[in-house]
Protein backbone atom coordinates (compact mmCIF):
# COMPACT_ATOMS: atom_id res chain seq x y z
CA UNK A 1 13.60 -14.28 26.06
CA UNK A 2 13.41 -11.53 23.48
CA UNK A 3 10.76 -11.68 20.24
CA UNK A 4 11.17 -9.46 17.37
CA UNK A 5 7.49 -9.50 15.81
CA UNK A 6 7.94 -8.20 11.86
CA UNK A 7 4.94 -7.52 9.86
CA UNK A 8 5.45 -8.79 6.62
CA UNK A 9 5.14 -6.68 3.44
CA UNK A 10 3.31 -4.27 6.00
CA UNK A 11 2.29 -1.78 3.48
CA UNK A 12 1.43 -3.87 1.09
CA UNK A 13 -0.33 -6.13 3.38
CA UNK A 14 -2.59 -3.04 4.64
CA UNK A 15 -3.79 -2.36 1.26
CA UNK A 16 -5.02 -6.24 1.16
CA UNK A 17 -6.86 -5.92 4.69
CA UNK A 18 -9.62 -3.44 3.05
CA UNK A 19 -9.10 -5.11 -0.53
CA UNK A 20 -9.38 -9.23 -0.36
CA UNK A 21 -8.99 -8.62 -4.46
CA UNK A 22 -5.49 -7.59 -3.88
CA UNK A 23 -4.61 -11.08 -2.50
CA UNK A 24 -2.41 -13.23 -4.70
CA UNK A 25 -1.63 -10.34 -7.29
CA UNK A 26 1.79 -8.00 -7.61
CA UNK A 27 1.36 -5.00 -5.34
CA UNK A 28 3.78 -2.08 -4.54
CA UNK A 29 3.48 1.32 -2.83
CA UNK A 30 5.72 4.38 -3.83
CA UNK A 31 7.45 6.70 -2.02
CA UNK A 32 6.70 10.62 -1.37
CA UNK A 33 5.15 12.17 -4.71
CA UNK A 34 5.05 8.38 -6.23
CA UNK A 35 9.22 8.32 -6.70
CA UNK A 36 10.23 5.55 -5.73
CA UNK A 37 9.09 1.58 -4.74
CA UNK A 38 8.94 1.02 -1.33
CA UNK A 39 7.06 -1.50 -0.44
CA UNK A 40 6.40 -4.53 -2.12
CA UNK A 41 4.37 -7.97 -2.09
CA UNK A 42 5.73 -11.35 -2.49
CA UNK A 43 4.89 -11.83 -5.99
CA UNK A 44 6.25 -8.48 -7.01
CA UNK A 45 9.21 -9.51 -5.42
CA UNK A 46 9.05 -12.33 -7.78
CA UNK A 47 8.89 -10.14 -10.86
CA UNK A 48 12.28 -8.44 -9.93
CA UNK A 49 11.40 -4.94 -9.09
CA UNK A 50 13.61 -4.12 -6.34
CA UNK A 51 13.50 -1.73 -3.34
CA UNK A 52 14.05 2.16 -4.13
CA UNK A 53 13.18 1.61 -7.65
CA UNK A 54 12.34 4.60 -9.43
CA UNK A 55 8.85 3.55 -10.67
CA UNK A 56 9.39 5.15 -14.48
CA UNK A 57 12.10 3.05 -14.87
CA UNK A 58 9.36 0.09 -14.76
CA UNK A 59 6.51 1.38 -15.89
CA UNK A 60 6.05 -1.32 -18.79
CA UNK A 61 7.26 -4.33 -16.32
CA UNK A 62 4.20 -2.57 -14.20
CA UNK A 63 1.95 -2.00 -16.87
CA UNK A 64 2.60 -5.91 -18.58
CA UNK A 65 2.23 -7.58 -15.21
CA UNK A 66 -0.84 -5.61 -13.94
CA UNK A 67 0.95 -4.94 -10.80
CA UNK A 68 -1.56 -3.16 -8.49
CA UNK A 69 0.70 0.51 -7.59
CA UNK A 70 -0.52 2.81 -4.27
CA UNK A 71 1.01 6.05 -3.20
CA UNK A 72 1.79 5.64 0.63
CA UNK A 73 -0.92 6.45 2.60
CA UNK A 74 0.34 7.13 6.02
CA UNK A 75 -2.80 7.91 8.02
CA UNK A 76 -4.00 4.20 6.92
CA UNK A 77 -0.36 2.43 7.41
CA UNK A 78 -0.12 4.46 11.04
CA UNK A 79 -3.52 3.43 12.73
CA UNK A 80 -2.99 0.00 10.99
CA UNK A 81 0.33 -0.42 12.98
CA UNK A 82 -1.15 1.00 16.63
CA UNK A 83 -3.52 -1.41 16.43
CA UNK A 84 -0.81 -4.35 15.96
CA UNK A 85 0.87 -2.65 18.33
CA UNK A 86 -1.55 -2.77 20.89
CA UNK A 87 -2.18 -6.51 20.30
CA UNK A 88 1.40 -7.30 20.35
CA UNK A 89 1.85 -5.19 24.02
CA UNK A 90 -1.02 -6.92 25.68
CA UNK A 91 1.03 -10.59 25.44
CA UNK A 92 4.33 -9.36 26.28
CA UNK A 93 6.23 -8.23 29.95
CA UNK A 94 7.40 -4.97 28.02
CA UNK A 95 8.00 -3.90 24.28
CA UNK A 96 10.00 -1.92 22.20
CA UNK A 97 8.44 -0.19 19.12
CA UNK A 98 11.18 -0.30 16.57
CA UNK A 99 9.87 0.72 13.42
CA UNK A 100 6.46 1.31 12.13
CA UNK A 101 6.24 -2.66 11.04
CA UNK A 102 8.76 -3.94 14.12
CA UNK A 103 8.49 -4.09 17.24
CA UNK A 104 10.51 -5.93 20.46
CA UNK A 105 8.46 -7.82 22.89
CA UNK A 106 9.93 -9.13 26.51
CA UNK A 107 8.74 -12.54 26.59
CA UNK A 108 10.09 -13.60 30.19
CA UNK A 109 11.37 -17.24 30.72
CA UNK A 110 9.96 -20.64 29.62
CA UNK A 111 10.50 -23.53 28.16
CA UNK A 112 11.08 -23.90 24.15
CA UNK A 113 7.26 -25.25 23.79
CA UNK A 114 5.31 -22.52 25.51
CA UNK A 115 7.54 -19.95 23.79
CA UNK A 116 6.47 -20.99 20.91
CA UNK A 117 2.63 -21.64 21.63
CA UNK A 118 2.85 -18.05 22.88
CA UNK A 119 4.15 -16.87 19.78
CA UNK A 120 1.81 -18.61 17.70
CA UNK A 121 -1.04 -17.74 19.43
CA UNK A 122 -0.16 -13.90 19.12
CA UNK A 123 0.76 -14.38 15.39
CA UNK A 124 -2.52 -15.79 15.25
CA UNK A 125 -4.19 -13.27 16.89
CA UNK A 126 -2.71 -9.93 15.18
CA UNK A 127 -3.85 -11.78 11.82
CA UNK A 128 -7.46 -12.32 12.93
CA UNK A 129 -8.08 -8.61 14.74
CA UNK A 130 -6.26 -6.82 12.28
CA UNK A 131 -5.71 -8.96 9.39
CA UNK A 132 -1.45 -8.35 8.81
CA UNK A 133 0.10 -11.24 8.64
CA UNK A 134 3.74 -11.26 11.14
CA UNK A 135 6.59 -13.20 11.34
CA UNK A 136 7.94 -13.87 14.80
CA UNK A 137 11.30 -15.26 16.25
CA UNK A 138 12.41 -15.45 19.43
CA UNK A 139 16.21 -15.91 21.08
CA UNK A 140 18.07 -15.02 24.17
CA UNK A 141 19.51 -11.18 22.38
CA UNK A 142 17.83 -8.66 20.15
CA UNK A 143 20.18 -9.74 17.28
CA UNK A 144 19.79 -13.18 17.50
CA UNK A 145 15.43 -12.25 17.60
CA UNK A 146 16.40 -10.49 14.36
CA UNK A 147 17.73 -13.20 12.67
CA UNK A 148 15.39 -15.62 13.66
CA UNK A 149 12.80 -13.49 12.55
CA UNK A 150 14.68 -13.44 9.10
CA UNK A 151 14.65 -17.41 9.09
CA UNK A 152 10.62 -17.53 10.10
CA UNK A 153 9.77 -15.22 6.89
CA UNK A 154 11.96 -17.17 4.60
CA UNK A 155 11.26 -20.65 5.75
CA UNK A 156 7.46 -21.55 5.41
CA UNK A 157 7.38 -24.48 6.83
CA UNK A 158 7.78 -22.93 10.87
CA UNK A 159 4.47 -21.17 10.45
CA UNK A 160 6.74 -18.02 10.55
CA UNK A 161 7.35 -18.62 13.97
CA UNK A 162 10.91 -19.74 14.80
CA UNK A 163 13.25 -20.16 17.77
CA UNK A 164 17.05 -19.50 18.41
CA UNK A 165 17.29 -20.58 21.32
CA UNK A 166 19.42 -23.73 21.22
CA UNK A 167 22.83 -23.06 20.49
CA UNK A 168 24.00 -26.13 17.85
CA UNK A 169 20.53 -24.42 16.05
CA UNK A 170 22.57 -21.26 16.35
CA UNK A 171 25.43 -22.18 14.93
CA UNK A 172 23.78 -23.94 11.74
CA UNK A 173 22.21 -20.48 11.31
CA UNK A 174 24.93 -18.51 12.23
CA UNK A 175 27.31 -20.44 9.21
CA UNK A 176 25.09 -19.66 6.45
CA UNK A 177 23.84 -16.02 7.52
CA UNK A 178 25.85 -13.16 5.43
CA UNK A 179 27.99 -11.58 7.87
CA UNK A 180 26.73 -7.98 5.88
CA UNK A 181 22.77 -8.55 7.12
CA UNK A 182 23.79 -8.36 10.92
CA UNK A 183 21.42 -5.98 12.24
CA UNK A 184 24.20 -2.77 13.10
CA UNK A 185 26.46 -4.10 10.32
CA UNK A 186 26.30 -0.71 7.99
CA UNK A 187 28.17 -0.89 4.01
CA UNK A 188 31.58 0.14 5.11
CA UNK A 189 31.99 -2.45 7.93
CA UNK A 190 30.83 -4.91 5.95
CA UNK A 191 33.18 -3.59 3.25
CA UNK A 192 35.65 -3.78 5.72
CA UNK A 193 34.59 -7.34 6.58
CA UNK A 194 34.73 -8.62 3.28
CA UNK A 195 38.03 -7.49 2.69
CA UNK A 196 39.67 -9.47 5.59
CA UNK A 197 37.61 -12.34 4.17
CA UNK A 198 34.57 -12.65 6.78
CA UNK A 199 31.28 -13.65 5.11
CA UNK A 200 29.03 -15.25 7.46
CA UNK A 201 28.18 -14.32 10.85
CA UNK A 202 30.10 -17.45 12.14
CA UNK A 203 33.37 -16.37 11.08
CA UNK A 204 32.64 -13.01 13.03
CA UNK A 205 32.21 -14.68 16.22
CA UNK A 206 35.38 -16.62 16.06
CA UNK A 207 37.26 -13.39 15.67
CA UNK A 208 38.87 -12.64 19.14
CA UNK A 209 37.24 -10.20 21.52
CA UNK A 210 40.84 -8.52 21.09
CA UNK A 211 40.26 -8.13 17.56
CA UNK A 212 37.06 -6.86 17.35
CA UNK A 213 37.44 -4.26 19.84
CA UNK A 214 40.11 -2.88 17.90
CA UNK A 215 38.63 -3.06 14.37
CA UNK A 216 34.92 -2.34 15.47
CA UNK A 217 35.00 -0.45 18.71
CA UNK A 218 32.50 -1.46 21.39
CA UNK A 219 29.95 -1.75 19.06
CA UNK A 220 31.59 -4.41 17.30
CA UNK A 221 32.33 -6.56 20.38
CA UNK A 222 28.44 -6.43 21.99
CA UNK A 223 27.12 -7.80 18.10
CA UNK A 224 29.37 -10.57 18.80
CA UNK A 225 27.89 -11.04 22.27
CA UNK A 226 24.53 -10.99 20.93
CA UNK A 227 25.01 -13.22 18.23
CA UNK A 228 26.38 -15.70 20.67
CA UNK A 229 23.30 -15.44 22.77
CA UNK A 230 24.66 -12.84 25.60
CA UNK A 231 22.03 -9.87 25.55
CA UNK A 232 24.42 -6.86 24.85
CA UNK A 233 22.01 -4.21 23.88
CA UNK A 234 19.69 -3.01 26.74
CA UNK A 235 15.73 -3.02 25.80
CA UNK A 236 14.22 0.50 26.16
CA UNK A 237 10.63 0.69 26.81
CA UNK A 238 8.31 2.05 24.05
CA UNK A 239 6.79 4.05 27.03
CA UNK A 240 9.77 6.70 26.73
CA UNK A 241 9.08 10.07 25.25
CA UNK A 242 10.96 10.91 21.70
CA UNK A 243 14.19 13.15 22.72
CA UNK A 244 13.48 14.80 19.07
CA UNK A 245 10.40 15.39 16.75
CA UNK A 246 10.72 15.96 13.28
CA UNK A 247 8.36 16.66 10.23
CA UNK A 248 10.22 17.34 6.55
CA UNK A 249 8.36 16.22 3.48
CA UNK A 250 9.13 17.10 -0.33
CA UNK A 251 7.07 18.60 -2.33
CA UNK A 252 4.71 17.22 -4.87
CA UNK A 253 5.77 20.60 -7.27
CA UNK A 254 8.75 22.77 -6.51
CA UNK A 255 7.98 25.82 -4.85
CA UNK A 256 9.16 29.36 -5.82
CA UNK A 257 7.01 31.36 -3.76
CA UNK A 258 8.09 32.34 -0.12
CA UNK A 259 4.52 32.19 0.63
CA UNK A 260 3.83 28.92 -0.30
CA UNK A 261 6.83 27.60 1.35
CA UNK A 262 5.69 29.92 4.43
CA UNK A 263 2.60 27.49 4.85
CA UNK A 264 4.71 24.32 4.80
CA UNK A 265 7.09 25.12 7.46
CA UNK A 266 3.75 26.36 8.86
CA UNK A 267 2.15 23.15 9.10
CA UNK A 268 5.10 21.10 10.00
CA UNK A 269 5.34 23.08 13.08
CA UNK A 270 2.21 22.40 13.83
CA UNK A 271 2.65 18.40 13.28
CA UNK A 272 5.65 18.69 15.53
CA UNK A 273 3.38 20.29 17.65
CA UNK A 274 0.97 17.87 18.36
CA UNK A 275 3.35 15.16 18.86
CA UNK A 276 5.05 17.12 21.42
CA UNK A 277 1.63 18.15 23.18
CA UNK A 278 0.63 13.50 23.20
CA UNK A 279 4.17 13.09 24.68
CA UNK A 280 2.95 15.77 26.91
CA UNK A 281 6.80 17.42 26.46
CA UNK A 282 7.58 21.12 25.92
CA UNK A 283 10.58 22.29 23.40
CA UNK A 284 12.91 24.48 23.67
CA UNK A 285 14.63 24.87 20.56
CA UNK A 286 14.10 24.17 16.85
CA UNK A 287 15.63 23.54 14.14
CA UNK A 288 14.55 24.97 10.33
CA UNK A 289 15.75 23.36 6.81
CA UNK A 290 15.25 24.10 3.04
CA UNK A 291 16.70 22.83 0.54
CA UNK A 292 16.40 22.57 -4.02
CA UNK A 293 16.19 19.61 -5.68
CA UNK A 294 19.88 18.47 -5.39
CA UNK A 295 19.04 15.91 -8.53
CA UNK A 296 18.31 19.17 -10.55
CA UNK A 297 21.62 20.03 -11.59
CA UNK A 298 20.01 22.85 -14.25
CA UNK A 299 18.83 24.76 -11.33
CA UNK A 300 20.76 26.73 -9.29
CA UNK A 301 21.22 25.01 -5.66
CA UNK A 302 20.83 25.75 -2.01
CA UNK A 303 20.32 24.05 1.38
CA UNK A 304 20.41 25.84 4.89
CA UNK A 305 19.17 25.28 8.12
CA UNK A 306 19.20 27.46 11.43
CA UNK A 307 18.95 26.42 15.09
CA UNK A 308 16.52 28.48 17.48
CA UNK A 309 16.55 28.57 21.35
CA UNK A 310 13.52 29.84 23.62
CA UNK A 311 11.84 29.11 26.93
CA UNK A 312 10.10 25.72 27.21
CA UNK A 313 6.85 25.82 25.08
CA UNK A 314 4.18 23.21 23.53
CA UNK A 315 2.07 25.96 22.16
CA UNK A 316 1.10 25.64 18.55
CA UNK A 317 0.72 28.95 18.14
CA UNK A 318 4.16 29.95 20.12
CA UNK A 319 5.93 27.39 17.53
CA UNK A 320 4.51 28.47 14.37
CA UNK A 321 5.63 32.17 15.27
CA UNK A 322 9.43 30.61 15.69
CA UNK A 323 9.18 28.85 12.81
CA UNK A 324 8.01 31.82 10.82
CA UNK A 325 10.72 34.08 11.85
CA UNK A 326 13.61 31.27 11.22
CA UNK A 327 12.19 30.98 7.83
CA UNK A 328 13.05 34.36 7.13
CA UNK A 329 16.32 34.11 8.14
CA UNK A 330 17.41 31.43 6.16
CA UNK A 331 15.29 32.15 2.75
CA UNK A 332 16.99 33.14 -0.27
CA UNK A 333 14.76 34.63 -3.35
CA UNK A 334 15.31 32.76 -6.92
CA UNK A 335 15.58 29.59 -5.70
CA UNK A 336 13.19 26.46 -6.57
CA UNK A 337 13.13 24.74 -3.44
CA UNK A 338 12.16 20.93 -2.84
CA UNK A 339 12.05 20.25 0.64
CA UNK A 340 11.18 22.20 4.30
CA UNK A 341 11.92 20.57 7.68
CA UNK A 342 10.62 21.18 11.03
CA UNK A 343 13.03 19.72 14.27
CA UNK A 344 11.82 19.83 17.88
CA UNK A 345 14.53 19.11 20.22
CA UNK A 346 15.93 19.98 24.35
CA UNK A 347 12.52 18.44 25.65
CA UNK A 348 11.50 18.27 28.89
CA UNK A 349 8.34 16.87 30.59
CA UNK A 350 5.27 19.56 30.78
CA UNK A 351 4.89 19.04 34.39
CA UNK A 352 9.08 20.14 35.12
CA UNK A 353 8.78 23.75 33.00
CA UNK A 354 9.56 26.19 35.36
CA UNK A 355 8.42 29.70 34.63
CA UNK A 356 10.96 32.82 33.31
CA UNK A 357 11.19 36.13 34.30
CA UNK A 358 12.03 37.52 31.02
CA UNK A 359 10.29 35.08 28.67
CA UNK A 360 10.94 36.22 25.28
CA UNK A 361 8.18 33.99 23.99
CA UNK A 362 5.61 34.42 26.82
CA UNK A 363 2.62 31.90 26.73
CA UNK A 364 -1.28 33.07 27.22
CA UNK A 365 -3.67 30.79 29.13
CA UNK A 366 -6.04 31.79 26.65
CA UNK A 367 -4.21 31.07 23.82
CA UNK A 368 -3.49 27.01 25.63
CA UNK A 369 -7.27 27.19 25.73
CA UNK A 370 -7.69 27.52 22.37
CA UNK A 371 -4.91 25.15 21.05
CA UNK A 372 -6.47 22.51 23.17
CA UNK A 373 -9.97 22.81 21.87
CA UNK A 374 -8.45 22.54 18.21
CA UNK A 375 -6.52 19.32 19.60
CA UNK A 376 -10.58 18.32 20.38
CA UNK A 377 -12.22 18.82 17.71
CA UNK A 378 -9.83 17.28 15.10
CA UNK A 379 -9.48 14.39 17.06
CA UNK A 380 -13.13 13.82 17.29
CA UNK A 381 -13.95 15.31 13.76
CA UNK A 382 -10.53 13.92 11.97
CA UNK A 383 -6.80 15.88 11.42
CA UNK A 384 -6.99 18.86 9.79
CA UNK A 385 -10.55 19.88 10.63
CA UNK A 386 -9.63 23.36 11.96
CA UNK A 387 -6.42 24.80 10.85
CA UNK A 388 -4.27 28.02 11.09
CA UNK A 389 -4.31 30.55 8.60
CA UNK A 390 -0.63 30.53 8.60
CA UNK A 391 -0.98 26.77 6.64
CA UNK A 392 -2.99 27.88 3.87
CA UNK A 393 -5.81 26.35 2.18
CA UNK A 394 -4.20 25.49 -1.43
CA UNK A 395 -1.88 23.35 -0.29
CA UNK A 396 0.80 23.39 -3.00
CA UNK A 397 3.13 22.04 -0.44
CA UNK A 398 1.21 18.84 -0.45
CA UNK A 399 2.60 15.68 -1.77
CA UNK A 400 1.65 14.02 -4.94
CA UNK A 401 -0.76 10.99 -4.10
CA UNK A 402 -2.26 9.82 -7.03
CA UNK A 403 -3.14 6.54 -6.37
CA UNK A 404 -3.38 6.79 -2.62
CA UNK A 405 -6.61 4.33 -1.15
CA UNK A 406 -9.13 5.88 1.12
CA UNK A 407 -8.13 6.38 5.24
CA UNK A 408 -10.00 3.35 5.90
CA UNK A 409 -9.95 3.85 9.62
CA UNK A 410 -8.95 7.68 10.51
CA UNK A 411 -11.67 9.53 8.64
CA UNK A 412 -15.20 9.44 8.86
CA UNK A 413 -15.81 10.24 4.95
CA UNK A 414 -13.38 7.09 4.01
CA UNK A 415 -15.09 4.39 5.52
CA UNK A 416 -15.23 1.33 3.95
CA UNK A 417 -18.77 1.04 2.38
CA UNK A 418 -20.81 -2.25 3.36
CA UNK A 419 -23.50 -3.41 1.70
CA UNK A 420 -25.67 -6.28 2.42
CA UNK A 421 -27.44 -8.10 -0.53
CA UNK A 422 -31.16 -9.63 -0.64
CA UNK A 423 -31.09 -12.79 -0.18
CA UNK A 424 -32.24 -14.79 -3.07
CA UNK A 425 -35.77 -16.56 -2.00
């Protein structure tokens, strides 16, 4: 049996793990440079601010409900989702991280009542370690996990744990579930659905495998054998390295200086970096991106990207240089641009890099040394302790985070502050 473990409202819920106060009131968390909602608690759910909401556009809702806003605060909402992680792996045969709030857990076989004391007990047990409440459901087929997972956060009264496992169960779910919230069901097949006059998921699955395999391809015909309880998609371990790394952020202020711009392809390359150096994988090509504001229709526009090749590398140093020297390809003068990108791709594992003759890019011991002492030091000491030059120190690349809470967990200066009272004689 498959589980699909969801934490609910997961940024939203972090907040509330280092700020009990938080509990019961309206909360949402923005986007990159506080844009846009994207994350939000149950009771500002209730007061109709949807997802991807620019947040000017309710300021006064906001401002006339007290609804508690954060800027995201990825360092928090990433250590914060390890640790469920961790919790989640140490009940289950194998899992699956989907998303940073999702993950896929390979339950093995039993019967319908330890399933769900197994489930239980882990819901139980991420809530009291970490404090994030999850919602788990568990069927025969990753799509089927999804939707029960759907049914255990909208239905209360299963303790947000529910099974699919029974197949008249199924079908009662299957007949009122829209046929367009189908995990894999994107807006033009459901467009497409919705035109021949398919709603819910239980008029899919009496289509004929005939049918769907010429409307929907493949694809189509394994959601239908998921649905119906036939695992169709395979379950990849979380253990497998990324076949791609990328790091692209916008800017909190447009930037109009190539030096500025410089330092943020700078330090993406060195976040891509370090991801490739804790999958232990070497790269050997890159890509670079810029691009304007594309919303800015007064400003003039451009977006380009270039693909670079070289020998097998995971050196920091080796991969800012690349970066650098892309950049300067692809930069145009009197432009405000909005957004950089850094993409690692062609991986292989650090023990299989053979050596080159004619290594255009050609790696020093000493300079490995050095990269891994850096990779020491801000791990013990906290990201961003020692730095190239080549980032800069200003950081007018940075995002706007106005309202971001402290790293609770991932730096030493942001710990929460305890203080116990005198007790009152």
């Amino acid at each position: 049996m498959i589980a699909l473990a969801d934490c609910n409202n997961f940024y939203a819920s972090c907040e509330r793990v280092f700020d009990p106060s938080l509990n019961g009131k309206p909360v949402v968390v923005l986007s990159n440079n506080d844009g846009c909602v994207i994350a939000r608690s149950n009771e500002a759910k209730a007061l109709g601010i949807p997802m991807g909401a620019p947040v000017f556009q309710y300021k006064k809702l906001i401002e006339a409900e007290r609804v508690q806003v954060f800027s995201t605060n990825f360092a928090l909402y990433g250590d914060m989702s390890r640790r469920v992680m961790n919790i989640l792996s140490e009940s289950a045969r194998d899992i699956e991280i989907y998303s940073i709030d999702e993950a896929f857990l390979d339950l093995g076989k039993g019967s319908d009542a330890e399933l769900l004391q197994t489930v239980r007990i882990l819901r139980k047990k991420v809530l009291q370690y970490t404090g994030i409440p999850v919602s788990i459901g568990v069927a025969p087929s990753k799509i089927l996990a999804k939707i029960a997972t759907h049914v255990a956060k909208k239905d209360p009264s299963c303790g947000f744990c529910y099974l699919l496992t029974d197949p008249i169960k199924r079908d009662t779910v299957l007949a009122d579930y829209p046929v367009r919230e189908i995990w894999g069901i994107g807006r033009r097949t459901a467009e497409k659905l919705r035109n021949m006059g398919i709603a819910k998921a239980a008029a899919f699955v009496k289509l004929s495998d005939a049918f769907i395999l010429r409307e929907f391809t493949i694809t189509g015909l394994r959601m239908k054998q998921e649905l119906l309880g036939k695992p169709a998609i395979s379950f990849e371990s979380s253990g497998k390295p990324k076949k791609a790394i990328c790091t692209a952020r916008s800017f909190g202020e447009m930037i109009t200086s190539y030096e500025f711009l410089e330092q943020a392809v700078a330090s993406h390359a060195v976040s891509c970096a370090d991801k490739l150096r804790r999958q232990r994988s070497c790269a050997a090509a890159m890509t670079i991106f810029i691009h304007t504001n594309m919303f800015r229709k007064d400003l003039p526009q451009y977006c380009k990207n270039i693909v670079v090749k070289f020998p097998p590398t995971q050196n920091t140093l080796t991969l800012v240089r690349i970066a650098k020297n892309a950049l300067r390809e692809i930069y145009r003068e009197n432009y405000a641009y909005k957004k950089a990108g850094v993409i690692l791709m062609d991986f292989i594992q650090e023990d299989n890099r053979q050596g080159e003759l004619f290594n255009a890019y050609p790696e020093d011991a000493r300079e490995m040394e050095l990269v891994r002492a850096v990779d020491l030091l801000n791990e013990r000491y906290g990201r961003g302790t020692l730095r190239l030059a080549d980032q800069g120190l200003l950081d007018k690349h940075a995002l706007k985070q106005s309202r971001r809470s402290r790293s609770y967990t991932t730096r030493w200066s942001e710990l929460l502050d305890i203080s116990a009272g005198k007790s009152e004689k």
